[in-house]
N, C-alpha and C. Protein backbone atom coordinates (compact mmCIF):
# COMPACT_ATOMS: atom_id res chain seq x y z
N UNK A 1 -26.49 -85.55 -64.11
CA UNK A 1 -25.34 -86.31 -63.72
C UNK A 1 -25.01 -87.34 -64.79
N UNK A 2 -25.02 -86.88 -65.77
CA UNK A 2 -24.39 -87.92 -67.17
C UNK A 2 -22.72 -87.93 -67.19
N UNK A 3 -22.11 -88.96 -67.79
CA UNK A 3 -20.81 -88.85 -67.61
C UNK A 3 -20.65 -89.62 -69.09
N UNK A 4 -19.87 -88.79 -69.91
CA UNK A 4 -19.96 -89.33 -71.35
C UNK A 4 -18.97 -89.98 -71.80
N UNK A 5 -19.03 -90.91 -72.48
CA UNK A 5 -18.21 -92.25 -72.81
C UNK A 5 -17.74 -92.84 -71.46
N UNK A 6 -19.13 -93.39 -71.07
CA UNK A 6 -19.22 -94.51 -70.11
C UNK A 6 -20.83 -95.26 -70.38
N UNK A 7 -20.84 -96.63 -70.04
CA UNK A 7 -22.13 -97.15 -70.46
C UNK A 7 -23.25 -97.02 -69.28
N UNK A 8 -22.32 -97.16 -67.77
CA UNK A 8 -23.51 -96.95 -66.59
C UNK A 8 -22.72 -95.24 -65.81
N UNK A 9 -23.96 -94.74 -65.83
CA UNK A 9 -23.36 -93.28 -65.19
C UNK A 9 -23.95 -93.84 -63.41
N UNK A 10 -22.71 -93.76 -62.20
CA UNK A 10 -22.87 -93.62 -60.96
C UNK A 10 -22.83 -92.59 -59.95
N UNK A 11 -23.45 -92.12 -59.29
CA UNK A 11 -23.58 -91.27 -58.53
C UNK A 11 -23.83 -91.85 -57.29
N UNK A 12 -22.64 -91.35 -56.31
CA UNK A 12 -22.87 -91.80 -55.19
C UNK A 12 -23.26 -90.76 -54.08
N UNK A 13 -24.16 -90.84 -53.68
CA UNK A 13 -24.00 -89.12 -52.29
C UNK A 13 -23.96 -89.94 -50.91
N UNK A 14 -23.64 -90.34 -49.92
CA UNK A 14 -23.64 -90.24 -48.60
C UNK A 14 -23.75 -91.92 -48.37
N UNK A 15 -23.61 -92.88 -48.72
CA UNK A 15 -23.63 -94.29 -48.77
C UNK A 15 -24.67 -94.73 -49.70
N UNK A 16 -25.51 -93.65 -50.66
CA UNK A 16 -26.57 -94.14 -51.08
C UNK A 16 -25.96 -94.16 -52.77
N UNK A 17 -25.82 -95.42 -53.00
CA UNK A 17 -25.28 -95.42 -54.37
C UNK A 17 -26.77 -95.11 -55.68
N UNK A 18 -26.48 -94.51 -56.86
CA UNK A 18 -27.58 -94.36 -57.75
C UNK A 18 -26.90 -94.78 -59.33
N UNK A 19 -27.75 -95.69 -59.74
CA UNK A 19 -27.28 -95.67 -61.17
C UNK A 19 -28.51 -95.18 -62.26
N UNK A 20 -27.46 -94.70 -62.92
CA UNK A 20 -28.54 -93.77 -64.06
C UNK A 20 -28.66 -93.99 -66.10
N UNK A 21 -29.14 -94.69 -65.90
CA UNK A 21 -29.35 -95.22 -67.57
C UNK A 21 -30.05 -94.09 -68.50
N UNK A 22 -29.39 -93.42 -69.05
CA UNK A 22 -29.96 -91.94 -70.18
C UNK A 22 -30.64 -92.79 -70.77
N UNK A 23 -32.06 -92.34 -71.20
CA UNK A 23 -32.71 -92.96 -72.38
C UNK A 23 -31.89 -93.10 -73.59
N UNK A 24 -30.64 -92.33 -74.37
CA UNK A 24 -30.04 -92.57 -75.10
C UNK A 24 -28.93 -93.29 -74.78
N UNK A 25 -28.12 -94.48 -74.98
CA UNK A 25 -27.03 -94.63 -75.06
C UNK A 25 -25.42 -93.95 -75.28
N UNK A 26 -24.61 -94.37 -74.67
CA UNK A 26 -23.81 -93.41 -75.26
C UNK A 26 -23.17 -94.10 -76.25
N UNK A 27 -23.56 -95.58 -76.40
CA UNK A 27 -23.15 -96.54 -77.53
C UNK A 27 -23.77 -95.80 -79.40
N UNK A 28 -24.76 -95.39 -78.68
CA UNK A 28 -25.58 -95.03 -79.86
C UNK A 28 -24.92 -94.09 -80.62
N UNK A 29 -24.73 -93.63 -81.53
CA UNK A 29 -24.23 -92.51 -81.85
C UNK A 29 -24.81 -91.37 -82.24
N UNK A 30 -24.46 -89.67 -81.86
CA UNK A 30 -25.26 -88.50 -81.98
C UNK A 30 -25.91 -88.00 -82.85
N UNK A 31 -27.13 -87.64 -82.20
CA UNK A 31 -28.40 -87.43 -83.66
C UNK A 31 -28.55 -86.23 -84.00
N UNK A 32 -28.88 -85.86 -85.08
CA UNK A 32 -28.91 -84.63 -85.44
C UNK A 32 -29.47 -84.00 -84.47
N UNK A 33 -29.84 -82.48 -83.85
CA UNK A 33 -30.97 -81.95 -83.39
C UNK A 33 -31.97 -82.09 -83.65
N UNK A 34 -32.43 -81.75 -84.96
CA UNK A 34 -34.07 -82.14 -85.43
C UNK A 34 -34.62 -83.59 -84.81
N UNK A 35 -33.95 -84.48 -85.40
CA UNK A 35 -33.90 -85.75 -85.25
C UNK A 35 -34.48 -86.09 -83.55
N UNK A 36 -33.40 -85.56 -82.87
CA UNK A 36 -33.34 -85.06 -81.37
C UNK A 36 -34.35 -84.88 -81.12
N UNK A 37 -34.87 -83.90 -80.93
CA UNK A 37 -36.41 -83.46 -80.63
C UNK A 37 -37.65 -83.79 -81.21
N UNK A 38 -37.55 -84.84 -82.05
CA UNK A 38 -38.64 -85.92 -82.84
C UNK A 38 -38.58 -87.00 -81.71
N UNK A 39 -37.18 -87.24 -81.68
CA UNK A 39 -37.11 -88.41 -80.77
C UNK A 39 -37.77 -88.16 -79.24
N UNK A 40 -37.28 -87.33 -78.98
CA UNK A 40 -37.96 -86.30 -77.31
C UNK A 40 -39.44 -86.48 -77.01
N UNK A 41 -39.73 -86.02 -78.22
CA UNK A 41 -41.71 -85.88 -78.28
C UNK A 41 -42.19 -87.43 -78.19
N UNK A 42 -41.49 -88.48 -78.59
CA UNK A 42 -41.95 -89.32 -78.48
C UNK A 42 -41.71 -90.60 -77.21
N UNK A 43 -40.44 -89.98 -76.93
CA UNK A 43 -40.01 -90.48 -75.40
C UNK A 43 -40.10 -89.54 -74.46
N UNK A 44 -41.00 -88.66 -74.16
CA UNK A 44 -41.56 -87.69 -73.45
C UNK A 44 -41.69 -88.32 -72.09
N UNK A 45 -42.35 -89.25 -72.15
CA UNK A 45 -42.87 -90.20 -71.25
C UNK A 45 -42.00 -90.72 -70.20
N UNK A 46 -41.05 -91.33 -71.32
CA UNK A 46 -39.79 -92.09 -70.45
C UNK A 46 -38.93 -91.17 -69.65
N UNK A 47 -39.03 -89.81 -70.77
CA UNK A 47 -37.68 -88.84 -69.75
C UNK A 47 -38.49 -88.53 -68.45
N UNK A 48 -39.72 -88.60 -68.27
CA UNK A 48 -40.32 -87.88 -67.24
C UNK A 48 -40.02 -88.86 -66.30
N UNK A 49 -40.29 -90.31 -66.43
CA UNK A 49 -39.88 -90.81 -65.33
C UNK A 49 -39.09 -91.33 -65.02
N UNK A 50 -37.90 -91.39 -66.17
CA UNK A 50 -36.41 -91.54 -65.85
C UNK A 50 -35.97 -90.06 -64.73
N UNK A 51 -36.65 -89.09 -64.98
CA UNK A 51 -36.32 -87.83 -63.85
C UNK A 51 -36.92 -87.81 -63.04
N UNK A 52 -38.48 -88.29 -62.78
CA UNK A 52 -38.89 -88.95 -61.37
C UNK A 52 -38.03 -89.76 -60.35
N UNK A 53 -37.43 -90.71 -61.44
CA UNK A 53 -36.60 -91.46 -60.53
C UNK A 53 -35.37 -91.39 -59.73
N UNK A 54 -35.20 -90.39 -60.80
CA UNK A 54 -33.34 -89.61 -60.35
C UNK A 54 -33.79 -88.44 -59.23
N UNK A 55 -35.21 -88.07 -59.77
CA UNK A 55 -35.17 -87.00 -58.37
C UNK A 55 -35.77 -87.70 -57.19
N UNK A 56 -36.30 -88.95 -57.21
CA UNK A 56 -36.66 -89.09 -55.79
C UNK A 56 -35.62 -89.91 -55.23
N UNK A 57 -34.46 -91.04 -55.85
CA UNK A 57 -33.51 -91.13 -55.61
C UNK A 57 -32.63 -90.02 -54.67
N UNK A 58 -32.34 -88.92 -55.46
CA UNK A 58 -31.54 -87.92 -54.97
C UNK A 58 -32.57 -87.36 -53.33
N UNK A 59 -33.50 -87.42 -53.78
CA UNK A 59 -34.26 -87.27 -52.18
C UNK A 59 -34.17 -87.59 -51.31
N UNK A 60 -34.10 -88.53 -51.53
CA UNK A 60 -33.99 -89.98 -50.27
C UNK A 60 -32.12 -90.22 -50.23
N UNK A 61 -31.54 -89.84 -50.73
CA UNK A 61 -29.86 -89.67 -50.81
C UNK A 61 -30.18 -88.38 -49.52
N UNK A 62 -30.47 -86.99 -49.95
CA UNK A 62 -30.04 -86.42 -49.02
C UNK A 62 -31.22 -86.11 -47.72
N UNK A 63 -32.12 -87.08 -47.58
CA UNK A 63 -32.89 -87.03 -46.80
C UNK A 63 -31.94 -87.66 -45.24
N UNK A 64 -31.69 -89.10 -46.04
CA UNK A 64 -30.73 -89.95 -44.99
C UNK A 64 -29.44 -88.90 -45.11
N UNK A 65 -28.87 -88.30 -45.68
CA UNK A 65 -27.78 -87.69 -45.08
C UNK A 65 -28.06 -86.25 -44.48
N UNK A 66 -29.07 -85.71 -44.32
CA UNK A 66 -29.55 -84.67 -43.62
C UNK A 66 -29.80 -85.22 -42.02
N UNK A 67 -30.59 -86.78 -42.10
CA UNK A 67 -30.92 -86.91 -41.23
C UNK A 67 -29.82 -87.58 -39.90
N UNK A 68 -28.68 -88.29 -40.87
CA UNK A 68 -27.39 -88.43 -39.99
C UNK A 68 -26.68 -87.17 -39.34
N UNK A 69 -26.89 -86.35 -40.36
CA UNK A 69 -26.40 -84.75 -39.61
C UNK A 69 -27.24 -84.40 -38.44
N UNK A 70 -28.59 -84.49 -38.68
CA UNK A 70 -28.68 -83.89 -37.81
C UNK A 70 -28.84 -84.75 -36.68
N UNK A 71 -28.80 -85.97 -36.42
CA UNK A 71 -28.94 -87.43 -35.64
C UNK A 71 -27.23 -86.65 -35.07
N UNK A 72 -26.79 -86.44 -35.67
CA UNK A 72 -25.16 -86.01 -35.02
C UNK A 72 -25.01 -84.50 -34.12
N UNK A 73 -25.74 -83.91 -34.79
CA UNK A 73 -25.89 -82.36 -34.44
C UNK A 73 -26.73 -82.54 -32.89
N UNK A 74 -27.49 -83.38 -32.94
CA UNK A 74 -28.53 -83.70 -31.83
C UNK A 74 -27.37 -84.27 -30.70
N UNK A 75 -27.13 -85.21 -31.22
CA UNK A 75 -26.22 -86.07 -30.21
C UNK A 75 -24.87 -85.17 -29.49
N UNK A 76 -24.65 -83.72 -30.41
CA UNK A 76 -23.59 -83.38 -29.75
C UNK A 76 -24.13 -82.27 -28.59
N UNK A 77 -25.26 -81.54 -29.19
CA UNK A 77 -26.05 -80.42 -28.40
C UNK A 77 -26.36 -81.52 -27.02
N UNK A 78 -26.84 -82.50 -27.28
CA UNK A 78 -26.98 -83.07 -25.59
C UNK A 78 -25.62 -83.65 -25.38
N UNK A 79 -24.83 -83.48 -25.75
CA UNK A 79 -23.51 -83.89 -25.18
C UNK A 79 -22.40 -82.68 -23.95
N UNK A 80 -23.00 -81.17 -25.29
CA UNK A 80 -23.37 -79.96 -24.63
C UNK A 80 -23.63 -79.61 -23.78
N UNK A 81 -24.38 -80.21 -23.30
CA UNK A 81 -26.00 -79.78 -22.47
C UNK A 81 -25.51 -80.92 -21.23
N UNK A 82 -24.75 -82.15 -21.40
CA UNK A 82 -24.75 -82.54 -20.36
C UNK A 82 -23.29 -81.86 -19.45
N UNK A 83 -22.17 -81.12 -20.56
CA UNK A 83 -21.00 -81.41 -20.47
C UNK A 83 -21.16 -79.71 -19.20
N UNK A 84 -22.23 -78.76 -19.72
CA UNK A 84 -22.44 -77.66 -19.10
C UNK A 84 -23.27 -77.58 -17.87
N UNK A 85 -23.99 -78.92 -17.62
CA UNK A 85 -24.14 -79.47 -16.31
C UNK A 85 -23.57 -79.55 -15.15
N UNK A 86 -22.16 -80.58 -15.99
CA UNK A 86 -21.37 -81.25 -15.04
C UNK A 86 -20.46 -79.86 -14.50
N UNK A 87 -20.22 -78.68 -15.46
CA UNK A 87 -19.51 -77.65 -15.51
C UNK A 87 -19.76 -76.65 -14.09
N UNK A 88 -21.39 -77.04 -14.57
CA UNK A 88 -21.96 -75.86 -13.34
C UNK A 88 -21.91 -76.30 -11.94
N UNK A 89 -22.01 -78.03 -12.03
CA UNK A 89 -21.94 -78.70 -10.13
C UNK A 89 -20.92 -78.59 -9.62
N UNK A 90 -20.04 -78.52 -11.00
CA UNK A 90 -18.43 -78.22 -10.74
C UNK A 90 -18.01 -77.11 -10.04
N UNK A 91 -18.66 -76.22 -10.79
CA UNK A 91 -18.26 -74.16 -10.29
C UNK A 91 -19.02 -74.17 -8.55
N UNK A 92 -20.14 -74.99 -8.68
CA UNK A 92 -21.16 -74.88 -7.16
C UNK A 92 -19.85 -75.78 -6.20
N UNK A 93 -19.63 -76.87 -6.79
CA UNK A 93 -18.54 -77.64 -5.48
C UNK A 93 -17.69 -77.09 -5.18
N UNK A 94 -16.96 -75.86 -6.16
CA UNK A 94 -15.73 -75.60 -5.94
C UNK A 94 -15.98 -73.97 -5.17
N UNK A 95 -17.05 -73.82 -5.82
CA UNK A 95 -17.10 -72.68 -4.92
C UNK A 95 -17.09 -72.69 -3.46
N UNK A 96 -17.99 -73.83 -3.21
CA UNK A 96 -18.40 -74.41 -1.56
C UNK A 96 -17.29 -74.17 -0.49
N UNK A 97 -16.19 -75.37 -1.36
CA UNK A 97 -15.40 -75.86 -0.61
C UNK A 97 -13.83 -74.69 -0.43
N UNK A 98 -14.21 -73.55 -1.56
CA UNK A 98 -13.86 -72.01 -0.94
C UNK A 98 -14.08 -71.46 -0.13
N UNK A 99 -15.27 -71.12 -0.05
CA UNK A 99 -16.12 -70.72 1.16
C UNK A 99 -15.69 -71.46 2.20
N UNK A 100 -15.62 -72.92 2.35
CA UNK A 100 -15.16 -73.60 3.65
C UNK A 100 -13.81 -72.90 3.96
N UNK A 101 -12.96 -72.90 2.98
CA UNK A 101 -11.42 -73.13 3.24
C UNK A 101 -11.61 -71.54 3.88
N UNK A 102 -12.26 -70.67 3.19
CA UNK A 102 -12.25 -69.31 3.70
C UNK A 102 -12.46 -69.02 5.15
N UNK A 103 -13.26 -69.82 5.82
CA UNK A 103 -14.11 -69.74 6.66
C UNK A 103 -12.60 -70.95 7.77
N UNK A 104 -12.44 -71.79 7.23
CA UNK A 104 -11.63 -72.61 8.25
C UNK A 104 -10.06 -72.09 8.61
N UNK A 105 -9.24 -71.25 7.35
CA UNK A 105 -8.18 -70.66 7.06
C UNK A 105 -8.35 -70.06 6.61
N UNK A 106 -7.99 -68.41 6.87
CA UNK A 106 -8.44 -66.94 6.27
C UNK A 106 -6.64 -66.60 5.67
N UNK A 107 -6.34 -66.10 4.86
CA UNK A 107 -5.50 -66.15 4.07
C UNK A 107 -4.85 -65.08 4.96
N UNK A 108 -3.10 -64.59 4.67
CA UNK A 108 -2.54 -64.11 5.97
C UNK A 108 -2.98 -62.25 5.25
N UNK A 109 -3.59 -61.91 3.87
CA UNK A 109 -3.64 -60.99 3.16
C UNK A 109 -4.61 -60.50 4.29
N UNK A 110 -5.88 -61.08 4.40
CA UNK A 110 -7.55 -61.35 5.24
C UNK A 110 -6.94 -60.83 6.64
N UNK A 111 -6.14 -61.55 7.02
CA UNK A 111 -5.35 -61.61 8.53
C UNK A 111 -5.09 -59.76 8.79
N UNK A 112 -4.03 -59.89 7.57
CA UNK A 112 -3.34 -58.39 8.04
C UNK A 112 -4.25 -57.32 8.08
N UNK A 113 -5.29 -57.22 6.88
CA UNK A 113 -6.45 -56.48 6.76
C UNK A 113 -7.06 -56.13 8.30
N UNK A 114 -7.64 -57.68 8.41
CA UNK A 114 -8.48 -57.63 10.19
C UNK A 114 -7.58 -56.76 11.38
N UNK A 115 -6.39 -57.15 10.97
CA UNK A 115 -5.55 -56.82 12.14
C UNK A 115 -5.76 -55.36 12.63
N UNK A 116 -4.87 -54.64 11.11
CA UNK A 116 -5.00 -52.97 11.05
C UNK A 116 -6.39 -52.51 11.38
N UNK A 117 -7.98 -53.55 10.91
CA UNK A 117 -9.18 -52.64 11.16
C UNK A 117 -9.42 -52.84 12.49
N UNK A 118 -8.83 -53.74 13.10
CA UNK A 118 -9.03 -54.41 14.62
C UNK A 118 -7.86 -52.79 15.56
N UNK A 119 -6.96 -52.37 15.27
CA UNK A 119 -5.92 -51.38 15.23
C UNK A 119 -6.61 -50.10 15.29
N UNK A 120 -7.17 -50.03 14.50
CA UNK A 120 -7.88 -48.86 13.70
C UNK A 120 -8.89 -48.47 15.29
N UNK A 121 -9.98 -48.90 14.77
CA UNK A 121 -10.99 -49.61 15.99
C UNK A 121 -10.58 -49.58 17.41
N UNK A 122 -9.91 -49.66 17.62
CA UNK A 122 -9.18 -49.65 19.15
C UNK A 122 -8.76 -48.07 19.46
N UNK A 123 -8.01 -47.71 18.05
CA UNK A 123 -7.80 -46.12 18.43
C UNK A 123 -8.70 -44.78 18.45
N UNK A 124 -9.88 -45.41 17.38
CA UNK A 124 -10.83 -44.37 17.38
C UNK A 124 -11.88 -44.80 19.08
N UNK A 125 -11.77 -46.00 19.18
CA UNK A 125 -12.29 -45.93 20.54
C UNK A 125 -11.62 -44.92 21.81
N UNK A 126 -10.15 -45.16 21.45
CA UNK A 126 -9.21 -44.97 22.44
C UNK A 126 -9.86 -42.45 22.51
N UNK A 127 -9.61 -42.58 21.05
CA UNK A 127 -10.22 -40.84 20.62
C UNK A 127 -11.65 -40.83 21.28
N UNK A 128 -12.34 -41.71 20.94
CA UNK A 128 -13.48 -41.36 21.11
C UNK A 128 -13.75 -41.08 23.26
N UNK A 129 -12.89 -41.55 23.54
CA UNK A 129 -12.87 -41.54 25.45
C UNK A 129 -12.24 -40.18 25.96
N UNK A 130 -11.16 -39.81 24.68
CA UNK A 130 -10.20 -39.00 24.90
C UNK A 130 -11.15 -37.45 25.02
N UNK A 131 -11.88 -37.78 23.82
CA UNK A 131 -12.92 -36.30 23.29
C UNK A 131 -14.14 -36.54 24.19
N UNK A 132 -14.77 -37.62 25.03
CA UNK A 132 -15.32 -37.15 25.84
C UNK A 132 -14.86 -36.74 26.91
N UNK A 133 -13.64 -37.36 27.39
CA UNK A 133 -13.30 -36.57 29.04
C UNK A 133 -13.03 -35.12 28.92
N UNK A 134 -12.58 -34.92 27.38
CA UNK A 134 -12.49 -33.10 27.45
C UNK A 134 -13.74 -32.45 27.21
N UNK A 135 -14.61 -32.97 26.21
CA UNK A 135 -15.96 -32.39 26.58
C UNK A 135 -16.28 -32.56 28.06
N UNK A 136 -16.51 -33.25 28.73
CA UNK A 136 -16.68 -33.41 30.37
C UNK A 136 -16.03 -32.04 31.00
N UNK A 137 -14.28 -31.93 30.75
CA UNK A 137 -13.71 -30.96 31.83
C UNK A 137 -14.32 -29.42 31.03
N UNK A 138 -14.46 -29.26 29.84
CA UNK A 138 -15.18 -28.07 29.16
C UNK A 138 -16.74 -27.44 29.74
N UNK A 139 -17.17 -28.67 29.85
CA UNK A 139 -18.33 -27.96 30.61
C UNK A 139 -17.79 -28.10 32.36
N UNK A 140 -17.51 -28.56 32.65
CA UNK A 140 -16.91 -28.12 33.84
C UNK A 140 -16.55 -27.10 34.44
N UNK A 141 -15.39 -26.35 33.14
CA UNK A 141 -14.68 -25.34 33.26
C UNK A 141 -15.71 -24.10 33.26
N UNK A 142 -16.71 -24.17 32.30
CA UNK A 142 -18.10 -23.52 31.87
C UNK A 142 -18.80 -23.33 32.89
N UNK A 143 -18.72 -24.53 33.88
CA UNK A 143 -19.52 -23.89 35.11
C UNK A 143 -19.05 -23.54 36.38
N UNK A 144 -17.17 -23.28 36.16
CA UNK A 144 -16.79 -22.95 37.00
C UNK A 144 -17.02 -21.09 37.05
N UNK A 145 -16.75 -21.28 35.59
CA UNK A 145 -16.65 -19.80 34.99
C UNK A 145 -18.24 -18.79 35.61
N UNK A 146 -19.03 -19.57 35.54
CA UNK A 146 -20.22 -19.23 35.59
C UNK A 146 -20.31 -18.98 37.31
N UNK A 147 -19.79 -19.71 38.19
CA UNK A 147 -19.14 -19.34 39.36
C UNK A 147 -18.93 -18.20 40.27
N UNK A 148 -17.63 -18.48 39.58
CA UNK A 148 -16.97 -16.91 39.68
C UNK A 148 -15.91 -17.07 40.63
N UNK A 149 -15.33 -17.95 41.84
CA UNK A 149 -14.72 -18.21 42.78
C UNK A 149 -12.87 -18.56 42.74
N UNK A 150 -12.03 -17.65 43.60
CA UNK A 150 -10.71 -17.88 43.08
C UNK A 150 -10.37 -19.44 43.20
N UNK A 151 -11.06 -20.27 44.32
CA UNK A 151 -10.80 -21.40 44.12
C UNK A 151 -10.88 -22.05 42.75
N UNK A 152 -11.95 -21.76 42.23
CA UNK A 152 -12.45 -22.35 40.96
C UNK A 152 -11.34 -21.75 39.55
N UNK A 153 -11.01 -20.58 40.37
CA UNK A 153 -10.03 -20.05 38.76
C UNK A 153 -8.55 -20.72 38.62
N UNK A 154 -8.06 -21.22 39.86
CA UNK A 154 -6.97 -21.80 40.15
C UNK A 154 -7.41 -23.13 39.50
N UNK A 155 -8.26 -23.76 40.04
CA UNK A 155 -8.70 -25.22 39.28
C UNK A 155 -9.22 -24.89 37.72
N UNK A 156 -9.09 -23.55 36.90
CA UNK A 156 -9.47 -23.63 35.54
C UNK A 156 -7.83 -23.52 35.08
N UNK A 157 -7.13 -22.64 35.88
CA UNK A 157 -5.71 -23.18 35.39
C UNK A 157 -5.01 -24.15 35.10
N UNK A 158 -5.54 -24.86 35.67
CA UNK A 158 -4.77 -26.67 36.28
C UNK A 158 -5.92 -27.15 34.70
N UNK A 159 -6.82 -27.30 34.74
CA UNK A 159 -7.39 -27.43 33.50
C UNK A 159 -6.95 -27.40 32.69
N UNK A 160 -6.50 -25.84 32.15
CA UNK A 160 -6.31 -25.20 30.63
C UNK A 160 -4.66 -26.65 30.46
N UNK A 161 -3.83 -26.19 31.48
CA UNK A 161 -2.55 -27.23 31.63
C UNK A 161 -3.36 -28.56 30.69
N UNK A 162 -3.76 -28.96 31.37
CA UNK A 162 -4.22 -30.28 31.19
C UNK A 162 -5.44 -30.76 29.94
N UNK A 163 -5.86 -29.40 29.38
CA UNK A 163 -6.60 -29.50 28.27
C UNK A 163 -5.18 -29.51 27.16
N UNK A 164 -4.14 -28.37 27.38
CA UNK A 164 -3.25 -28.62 26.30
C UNK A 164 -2.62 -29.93 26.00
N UNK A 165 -2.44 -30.35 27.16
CA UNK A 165 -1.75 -31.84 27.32
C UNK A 165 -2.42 -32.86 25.96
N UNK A 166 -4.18 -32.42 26.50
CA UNK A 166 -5.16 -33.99 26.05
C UNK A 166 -5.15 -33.39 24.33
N UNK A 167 -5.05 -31.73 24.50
CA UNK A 167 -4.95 -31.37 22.69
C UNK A 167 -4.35 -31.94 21.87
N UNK A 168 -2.67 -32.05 22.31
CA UNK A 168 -1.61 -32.54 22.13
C UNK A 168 -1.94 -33.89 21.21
N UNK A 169 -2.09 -34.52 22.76
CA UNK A 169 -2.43 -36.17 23.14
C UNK A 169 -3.18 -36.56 21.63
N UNK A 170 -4.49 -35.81 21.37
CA UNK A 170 -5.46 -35.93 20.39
C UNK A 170 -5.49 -35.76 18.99
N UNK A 171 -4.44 -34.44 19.13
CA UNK A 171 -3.94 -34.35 17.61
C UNK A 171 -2.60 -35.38 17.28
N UNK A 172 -1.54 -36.19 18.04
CA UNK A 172 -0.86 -36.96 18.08
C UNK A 172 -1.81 -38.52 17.54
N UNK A 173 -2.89 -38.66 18.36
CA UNK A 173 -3.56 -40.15 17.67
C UNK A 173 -4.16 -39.73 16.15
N UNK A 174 -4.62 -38.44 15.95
CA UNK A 174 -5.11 -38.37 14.19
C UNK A 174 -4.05 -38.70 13.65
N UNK A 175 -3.11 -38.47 13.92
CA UNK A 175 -2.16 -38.19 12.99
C UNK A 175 -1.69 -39.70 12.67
N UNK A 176 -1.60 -40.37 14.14
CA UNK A 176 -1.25 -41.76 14.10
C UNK A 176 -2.41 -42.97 13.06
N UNK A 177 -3.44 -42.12 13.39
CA UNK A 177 -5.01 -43.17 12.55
C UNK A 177 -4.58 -42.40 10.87
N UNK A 178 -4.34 -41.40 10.66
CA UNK A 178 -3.77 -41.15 8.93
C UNK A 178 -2.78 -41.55 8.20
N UNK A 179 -1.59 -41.89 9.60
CA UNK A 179 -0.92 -42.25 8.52
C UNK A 179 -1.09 -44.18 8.44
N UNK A 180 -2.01 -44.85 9.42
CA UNK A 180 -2.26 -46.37 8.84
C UNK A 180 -3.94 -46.05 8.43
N UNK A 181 -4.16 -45.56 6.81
CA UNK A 181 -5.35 -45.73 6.06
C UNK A 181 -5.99 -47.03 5.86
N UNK A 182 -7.35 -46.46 5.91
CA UNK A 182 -7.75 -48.44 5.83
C UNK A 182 -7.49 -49.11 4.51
């Protein structure tokens, strides 16, 4: 970090100012090479710890500015860390007080849904009474048959009447439960 034709060379890194005095002047004027490296061998000494000094300078420059970084980097990760806290009691409260609203006022979407399965439900009950009373008159008819008696064949007539009726009746509610799908 020399800066030529100036008498003090400054280097500043991160608030830590450094000044740097070259063993040569720049007042002085330039020496041959040979000359140069006569001179070197004999200020060997000095350059070593004129560069001791500049390098532990520069150390301690970016030691303190490593350590503000990361003094900052720290401070924001728990800033992070608290901000994804507050985030999550947030998502838990708000969820809650969904669940309440769900539970206190069911939305009219919820409503119509219940309604039709409440609909639904009523008719397959309503089938399900329909298909046992004809299983009921079927074996009935089964053991009139088994019988054999004209009384009984007159009462399988009145039946068959009245089985077409409930056929009717039965294939009329499928049709009614297909066309409202859940």
């Amino acid at each position: 970090m020399e800066k030529q034709g100036s008498n003090d060379d400054n280097a500043t890194i991160s608030d830590v100012s450094l000044e740097v005095n070259p063993s040569s002047s720049s007042n002085n004027p330039p020496q041959n090479p040979d000359s140069q490296s006569n001179n070197d061998l004999g200020n060997g000494n000095s350059n070593s710890n004129c560069n001791s000094t500049i390098t532990e300078a520069l150390a301690k420059a970016l030691s303190s500015m490593l350590t503000s970084l990361i003094k900052d980097f720290d401070c924001k990760a728990h800033d992070t860390l608290a901000s994804q806290d507050l985030l999550s009691s947030s998502i838990d409260r708000l969820t809650r007080e969904l669940d309440q609203l769900l539970e206190d006022a069911p939305l009219p979407f919820i409503m119509q849904h219940a309604a039709k399965f409440s609909n639904v439900r009523k008719r397959v009950l309503s089938l399900n009474l329909l298909l046992k009373s004809i299983q009921r008159r079927v074996d009935n008819i089964d053991r009139m048959l088994s019988g054999g008696s004209q009384h009984d064949v007159t009462s399988i007539l009145q039946t068959r009447e009245i089985l077409k009726y409930l056929t009717v009746s039965s294939l009329l509610l499928i049709l009614i439960i297909k066309q409202y799908p859940q």
